[in-house]
PDB file of N, CA and C in Angstrom:
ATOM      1  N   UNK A   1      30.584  50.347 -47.441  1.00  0.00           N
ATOM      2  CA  UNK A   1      30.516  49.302 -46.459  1.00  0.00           C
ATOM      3  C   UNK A   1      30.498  49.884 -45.056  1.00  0.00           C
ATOM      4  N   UNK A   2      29.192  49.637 -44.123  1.00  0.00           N
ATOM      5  CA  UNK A   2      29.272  49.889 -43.293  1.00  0.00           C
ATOM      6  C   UNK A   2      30.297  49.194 -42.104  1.00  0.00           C
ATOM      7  N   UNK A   3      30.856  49.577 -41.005  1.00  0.00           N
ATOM      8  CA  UNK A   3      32.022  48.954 -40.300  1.00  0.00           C
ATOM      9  C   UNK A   3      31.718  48.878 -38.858  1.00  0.00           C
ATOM     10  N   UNK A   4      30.706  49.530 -38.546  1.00  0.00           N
ATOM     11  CA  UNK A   4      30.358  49.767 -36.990  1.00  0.00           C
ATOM     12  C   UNK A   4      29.753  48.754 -36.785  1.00  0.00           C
ATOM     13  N   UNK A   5      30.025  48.529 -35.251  1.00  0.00           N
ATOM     14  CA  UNK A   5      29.647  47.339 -34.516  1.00  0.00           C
ATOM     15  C   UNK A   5      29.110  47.606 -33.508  1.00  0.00           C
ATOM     16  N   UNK A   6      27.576  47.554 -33.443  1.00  0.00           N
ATOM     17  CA  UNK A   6      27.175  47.436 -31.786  1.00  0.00           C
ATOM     18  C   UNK A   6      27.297  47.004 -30.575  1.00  0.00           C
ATOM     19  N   UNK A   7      27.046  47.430 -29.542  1.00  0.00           N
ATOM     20  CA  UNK A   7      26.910  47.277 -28.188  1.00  0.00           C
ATOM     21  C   UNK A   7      26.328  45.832 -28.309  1.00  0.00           C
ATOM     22  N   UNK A   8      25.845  45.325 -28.661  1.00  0.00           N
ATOM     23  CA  UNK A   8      24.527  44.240 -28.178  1.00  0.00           C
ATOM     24  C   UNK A   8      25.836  42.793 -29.211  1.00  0.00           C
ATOM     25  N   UNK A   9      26.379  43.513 -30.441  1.00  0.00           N
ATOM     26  CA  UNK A   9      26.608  41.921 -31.184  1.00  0.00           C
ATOM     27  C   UNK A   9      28.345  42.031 -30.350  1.00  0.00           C
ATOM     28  N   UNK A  10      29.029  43.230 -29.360  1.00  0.00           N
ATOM     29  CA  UNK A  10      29.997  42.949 -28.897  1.00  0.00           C
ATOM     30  C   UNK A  10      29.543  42.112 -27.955  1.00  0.00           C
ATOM     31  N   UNK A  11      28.550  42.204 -26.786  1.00  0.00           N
ATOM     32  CA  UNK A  11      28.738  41.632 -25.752  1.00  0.00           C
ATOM     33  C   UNK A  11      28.619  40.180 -25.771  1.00  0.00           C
ATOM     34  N   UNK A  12      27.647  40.231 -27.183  1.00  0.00           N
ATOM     35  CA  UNK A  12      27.178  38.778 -27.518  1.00  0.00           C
ATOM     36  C   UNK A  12      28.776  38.242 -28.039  1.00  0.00           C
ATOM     37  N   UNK A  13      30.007  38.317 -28.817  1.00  0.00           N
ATOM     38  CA  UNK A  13      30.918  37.498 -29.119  1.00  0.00           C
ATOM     39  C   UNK A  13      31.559  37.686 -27.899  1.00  0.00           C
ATOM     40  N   UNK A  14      32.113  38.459 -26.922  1.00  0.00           N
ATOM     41  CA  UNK A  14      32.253  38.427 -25.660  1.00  0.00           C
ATOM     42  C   UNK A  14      31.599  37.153 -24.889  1.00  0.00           C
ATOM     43  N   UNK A  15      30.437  37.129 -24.669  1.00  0.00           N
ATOM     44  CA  UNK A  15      29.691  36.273 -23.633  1.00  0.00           C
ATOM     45  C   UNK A  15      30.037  34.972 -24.148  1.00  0.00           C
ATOM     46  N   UNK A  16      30.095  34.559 -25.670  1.00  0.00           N
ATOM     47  CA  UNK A  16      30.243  33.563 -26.305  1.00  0.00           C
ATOM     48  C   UNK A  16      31.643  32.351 -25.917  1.00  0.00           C
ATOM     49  N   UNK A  17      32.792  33.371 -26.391  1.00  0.00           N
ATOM     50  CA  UNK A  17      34.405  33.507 -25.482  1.00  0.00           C
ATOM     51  C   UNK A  17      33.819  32.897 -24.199  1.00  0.00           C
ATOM     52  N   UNK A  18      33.814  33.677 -23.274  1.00  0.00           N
ATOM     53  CA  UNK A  18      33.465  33.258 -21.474  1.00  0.00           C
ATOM     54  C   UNK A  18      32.954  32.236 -21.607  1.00  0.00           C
ATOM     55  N   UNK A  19      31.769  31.668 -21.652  1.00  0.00           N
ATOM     56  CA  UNK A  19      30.853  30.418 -21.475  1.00  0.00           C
ATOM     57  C   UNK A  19      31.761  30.088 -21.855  1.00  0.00           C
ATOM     58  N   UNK A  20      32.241  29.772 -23.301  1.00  0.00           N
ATOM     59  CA  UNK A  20      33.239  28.820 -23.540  1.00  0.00           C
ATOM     60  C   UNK A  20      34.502  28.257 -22.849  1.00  0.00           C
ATOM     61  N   UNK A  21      35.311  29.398 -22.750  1.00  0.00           N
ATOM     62  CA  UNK A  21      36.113  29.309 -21.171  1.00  0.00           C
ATOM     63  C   UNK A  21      35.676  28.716 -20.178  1.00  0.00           C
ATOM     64  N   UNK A  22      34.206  28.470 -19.711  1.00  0.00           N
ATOM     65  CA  UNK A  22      33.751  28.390 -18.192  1.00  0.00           C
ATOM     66  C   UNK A  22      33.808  26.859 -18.386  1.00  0.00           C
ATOM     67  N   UNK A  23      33.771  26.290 -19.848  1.00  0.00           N
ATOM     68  CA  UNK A  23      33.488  24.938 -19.431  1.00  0.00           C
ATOM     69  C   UNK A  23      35.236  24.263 -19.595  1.00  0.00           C
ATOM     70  N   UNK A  24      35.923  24.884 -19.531  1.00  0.00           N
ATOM     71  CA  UNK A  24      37.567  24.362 -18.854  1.00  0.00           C
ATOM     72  C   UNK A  24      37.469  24.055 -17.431  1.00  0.00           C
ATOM     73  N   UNK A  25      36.619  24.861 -16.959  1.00  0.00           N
ATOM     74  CA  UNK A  25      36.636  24.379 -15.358  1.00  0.00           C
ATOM     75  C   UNK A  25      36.024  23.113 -15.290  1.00  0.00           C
ATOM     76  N   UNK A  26      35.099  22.631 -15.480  1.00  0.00           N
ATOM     77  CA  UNK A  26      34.473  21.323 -15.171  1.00  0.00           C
ATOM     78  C   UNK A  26      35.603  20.186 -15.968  1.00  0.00           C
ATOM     79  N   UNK A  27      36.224  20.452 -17.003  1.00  0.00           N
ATOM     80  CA  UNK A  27      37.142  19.574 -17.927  1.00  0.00           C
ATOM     81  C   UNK A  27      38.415  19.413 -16.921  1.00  0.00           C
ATOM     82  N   UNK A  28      38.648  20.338 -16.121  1.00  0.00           N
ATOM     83  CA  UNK A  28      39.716  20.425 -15.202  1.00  0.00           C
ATOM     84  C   UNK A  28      39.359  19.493 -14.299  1.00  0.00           C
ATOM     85  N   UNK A  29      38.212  19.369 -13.658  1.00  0.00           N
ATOM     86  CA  UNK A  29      37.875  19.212 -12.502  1.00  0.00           C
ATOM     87  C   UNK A  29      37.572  17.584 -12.706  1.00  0.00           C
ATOM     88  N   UNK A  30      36.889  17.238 -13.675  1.00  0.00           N
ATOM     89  CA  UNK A  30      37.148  15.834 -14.139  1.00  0.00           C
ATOM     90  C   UNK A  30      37.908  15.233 -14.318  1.00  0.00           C
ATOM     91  N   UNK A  31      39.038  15.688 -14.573  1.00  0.00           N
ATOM     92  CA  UNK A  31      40.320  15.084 -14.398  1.00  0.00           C
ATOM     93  C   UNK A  31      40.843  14.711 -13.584  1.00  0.00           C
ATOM     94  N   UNK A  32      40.767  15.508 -12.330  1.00  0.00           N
ATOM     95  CA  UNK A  32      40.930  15.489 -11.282  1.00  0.00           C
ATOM     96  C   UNK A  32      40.265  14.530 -10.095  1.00  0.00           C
ATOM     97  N   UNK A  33      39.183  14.493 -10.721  1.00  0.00           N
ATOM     98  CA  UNK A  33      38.164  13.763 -10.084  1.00  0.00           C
ATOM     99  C   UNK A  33      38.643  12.112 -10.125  1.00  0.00           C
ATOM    100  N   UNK A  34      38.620  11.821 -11.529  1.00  0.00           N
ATOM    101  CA  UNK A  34      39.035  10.508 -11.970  1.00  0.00           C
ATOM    102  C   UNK A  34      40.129   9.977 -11.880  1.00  0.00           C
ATOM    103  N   UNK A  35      41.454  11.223 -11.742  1.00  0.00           N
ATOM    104  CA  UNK A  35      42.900  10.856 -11.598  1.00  0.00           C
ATOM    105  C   UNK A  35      42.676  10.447  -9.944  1.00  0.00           C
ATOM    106  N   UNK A  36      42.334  11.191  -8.937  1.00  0.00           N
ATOM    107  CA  UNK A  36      42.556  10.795  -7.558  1.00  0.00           C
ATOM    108  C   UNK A  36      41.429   9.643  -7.210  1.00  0.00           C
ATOM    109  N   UNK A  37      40.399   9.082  -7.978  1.00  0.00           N
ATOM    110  CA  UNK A  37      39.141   7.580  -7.952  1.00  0.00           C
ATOM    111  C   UNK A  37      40.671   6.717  -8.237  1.00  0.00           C
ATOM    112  N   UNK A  38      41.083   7.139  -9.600  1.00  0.00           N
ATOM    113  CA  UNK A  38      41.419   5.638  -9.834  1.00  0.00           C
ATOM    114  C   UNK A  38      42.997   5.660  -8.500  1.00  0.00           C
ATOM    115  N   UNK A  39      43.224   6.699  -8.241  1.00  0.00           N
ATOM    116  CA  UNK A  39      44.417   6.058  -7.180  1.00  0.00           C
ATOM    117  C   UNK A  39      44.372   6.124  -6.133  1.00  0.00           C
ATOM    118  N   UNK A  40      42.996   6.303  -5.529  1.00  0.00           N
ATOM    119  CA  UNK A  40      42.791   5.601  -4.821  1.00  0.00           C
ATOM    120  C   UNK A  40      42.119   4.077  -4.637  1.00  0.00           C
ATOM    121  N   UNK A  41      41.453   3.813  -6.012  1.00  0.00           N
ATOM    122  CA  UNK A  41      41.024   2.587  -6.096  1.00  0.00           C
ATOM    123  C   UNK A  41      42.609   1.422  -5.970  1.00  0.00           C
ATOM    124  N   UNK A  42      43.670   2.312  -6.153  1.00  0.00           N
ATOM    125  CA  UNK A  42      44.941   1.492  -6.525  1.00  0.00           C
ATOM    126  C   UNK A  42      45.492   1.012  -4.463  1.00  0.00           C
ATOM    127  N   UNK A  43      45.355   2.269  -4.250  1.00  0.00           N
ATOM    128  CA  UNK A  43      45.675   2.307  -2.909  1.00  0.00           C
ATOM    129  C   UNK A  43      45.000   1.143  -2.469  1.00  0.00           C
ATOM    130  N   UNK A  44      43.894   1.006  -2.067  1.00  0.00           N
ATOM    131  CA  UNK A  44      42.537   0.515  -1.657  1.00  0.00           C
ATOM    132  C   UNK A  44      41.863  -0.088  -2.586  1.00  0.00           C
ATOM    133  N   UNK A  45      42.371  -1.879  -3.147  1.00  0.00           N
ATOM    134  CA  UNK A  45      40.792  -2.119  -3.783  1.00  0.00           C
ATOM    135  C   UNK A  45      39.782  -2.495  -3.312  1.00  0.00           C
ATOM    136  N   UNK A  46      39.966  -2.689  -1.885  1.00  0.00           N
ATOM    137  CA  UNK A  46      39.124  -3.280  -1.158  1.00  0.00           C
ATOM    138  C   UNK A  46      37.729  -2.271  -1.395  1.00  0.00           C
ATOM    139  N   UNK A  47      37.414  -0.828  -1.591  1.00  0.00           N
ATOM    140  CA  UNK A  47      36.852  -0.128  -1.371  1.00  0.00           C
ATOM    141  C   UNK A  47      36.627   0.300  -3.279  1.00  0.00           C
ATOM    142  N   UNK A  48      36.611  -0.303  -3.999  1.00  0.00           N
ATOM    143  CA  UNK A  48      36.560   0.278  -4.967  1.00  0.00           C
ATOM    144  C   UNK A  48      35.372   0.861  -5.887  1.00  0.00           C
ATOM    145  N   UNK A  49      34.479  -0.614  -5.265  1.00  0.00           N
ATOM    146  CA  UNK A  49      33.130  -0.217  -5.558  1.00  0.00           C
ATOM    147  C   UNK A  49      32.417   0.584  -4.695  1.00  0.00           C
ATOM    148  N   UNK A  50      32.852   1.287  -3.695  1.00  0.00           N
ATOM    149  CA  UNK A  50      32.421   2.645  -3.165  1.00  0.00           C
ATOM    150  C   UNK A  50      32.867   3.831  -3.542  1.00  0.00           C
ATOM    151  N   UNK A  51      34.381   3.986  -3.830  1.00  0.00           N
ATOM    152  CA  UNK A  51      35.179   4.694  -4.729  1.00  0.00           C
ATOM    153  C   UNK A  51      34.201   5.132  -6.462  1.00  0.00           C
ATOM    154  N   UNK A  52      34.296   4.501  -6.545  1.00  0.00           N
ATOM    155  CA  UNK A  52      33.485   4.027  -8.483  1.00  0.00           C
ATOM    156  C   UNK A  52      32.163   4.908  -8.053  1.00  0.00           C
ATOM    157  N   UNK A  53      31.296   4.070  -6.890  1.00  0.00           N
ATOM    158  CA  UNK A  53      29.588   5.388  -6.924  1.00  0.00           C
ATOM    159  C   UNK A  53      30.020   6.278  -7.014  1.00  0.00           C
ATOM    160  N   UNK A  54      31.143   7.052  -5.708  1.00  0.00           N
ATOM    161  CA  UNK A  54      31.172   8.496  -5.568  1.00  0.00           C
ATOM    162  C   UNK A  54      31.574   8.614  -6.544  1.00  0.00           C
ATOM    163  N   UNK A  55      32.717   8.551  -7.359  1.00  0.00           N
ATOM    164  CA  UNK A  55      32.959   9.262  -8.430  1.00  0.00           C
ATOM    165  C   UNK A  55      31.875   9.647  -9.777  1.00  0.00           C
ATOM    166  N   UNK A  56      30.784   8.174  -9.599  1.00  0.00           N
ATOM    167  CA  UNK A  56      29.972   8.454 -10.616  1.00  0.00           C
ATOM    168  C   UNK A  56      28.986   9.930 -10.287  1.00  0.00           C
ATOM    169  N   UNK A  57      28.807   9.900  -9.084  1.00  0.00           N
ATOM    170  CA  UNK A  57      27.611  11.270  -8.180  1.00  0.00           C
ATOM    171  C   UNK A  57      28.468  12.084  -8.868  1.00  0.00           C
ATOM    172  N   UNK A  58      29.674  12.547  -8.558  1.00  0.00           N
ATOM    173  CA  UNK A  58      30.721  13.770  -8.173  1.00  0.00           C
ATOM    174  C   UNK A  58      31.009  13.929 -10.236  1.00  0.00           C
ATOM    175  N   UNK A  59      31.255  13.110 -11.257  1.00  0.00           N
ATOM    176  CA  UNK A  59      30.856  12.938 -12.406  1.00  0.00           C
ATOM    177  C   UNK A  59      29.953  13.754 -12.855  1.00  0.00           C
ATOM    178  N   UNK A  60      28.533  13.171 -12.469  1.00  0.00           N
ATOM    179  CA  UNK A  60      27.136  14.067 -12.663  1.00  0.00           C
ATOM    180  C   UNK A  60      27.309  15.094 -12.522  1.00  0.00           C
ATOM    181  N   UNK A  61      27.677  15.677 -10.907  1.00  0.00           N
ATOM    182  CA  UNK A  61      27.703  17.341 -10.940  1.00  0.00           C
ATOM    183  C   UNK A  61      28.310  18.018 -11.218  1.00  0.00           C
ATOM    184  N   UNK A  62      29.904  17.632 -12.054  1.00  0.00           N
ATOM    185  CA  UNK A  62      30.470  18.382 -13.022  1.00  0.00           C
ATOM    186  C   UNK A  62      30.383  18.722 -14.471  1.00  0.00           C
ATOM    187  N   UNK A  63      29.626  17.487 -14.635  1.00  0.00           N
ATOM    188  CA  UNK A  63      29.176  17.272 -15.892  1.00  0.00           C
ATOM    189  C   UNK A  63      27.748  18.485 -16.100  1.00  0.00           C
ATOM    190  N   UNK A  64      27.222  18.260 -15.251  1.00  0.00           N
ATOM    191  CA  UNK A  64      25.766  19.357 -14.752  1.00  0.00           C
ATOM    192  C   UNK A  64      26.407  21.356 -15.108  1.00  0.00           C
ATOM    193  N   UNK A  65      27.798  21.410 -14.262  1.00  0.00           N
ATOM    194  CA  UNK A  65      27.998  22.687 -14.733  1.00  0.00           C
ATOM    195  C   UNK A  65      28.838  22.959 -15.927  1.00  0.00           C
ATOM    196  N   UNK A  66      29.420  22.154 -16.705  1.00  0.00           N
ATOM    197  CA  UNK A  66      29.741  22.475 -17.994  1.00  0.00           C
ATOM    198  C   UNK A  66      28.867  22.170 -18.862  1.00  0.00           C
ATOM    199  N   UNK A  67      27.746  21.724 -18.741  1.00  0.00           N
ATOM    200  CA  UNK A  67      26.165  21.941 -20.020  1.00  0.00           C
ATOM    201  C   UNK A  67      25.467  23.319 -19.607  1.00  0.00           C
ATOM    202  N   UNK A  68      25.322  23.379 -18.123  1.00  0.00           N
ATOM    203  CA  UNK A  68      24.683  24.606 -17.939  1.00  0.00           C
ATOM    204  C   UNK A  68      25.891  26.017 -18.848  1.00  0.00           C
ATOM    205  N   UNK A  69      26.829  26.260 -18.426  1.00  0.00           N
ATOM    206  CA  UNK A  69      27.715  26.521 -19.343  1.00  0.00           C
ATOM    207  C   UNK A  69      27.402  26.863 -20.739  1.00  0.00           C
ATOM    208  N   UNK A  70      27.437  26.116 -21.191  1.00  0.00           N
ATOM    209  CA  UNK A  70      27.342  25.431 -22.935  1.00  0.00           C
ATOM    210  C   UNK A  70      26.067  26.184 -23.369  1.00  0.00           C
ATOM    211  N   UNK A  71      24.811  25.852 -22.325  1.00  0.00           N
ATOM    212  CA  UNK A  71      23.575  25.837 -22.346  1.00  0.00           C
ATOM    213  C   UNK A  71      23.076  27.395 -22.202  1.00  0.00           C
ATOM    214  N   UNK A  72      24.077  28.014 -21.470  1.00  0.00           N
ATOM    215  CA  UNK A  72      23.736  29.444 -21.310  1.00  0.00           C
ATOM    216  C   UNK A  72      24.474  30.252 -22.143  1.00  0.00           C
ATOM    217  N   UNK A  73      26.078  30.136 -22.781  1.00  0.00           N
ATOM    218  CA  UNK A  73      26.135  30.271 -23.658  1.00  0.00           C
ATOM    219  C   UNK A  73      25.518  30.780 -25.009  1.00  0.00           C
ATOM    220  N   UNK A  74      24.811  29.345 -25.619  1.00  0.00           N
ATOM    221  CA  UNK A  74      23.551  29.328 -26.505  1.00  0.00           C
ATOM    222  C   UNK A  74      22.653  30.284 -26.533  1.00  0.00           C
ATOM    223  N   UNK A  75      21.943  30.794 -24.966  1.00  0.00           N
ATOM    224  CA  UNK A  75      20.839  30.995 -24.904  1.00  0.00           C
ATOM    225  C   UNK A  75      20.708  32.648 -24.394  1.00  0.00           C
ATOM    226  N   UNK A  76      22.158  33.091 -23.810  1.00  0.00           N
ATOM    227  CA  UNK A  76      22.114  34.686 -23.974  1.00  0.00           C
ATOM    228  C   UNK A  76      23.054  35.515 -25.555  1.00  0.00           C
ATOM    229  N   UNK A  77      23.412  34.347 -25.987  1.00  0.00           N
ATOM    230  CA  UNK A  77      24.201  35.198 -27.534  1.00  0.00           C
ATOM    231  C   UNK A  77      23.150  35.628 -28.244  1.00  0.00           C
ATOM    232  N   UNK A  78      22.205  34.833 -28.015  1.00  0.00           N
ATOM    233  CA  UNK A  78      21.072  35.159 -29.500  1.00  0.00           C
ATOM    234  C   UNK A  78      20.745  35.930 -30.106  1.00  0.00           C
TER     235      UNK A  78
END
């Protein structure tokens, strides 16, 4: 039984790990996002349906870097 492991299938379970890790940041950041919308929607309902867009924009572009993430992941392990 051979036992050696290359350069190329380490970096690949390496890179795999990271991406995966990278998308905690956007999971963080959504939280965050939505914990301080809704209290400020609490503060302020007067403003809520302005509150609600931004959060939906600010949503998108976190959502945008944990697929890219995911997506690159995928696409340098191969």
């Amino acid at each position: 039984m051979d036992t050696t492991t290359t350069l190329a299938e380490l970096t690949g379970n390496i890179a795999t790990i990271g991406y995966g890790l990278g998308t905690l940041g956007p999971g963080i950041g959504l939280g965050i996002l939505i914990g301080k919308t809704v209290e400020g929607m609490a503060r302020q309902p007067e403003v809520a349906g302005q509150l609600r867009t931004t959060m939906f924009i600010g949503v998108a572009f976190v959502e945008l870097l944990a697929l890219l993430g995911i997506v690159a992941g995928f696409l340098f392990t191969a």
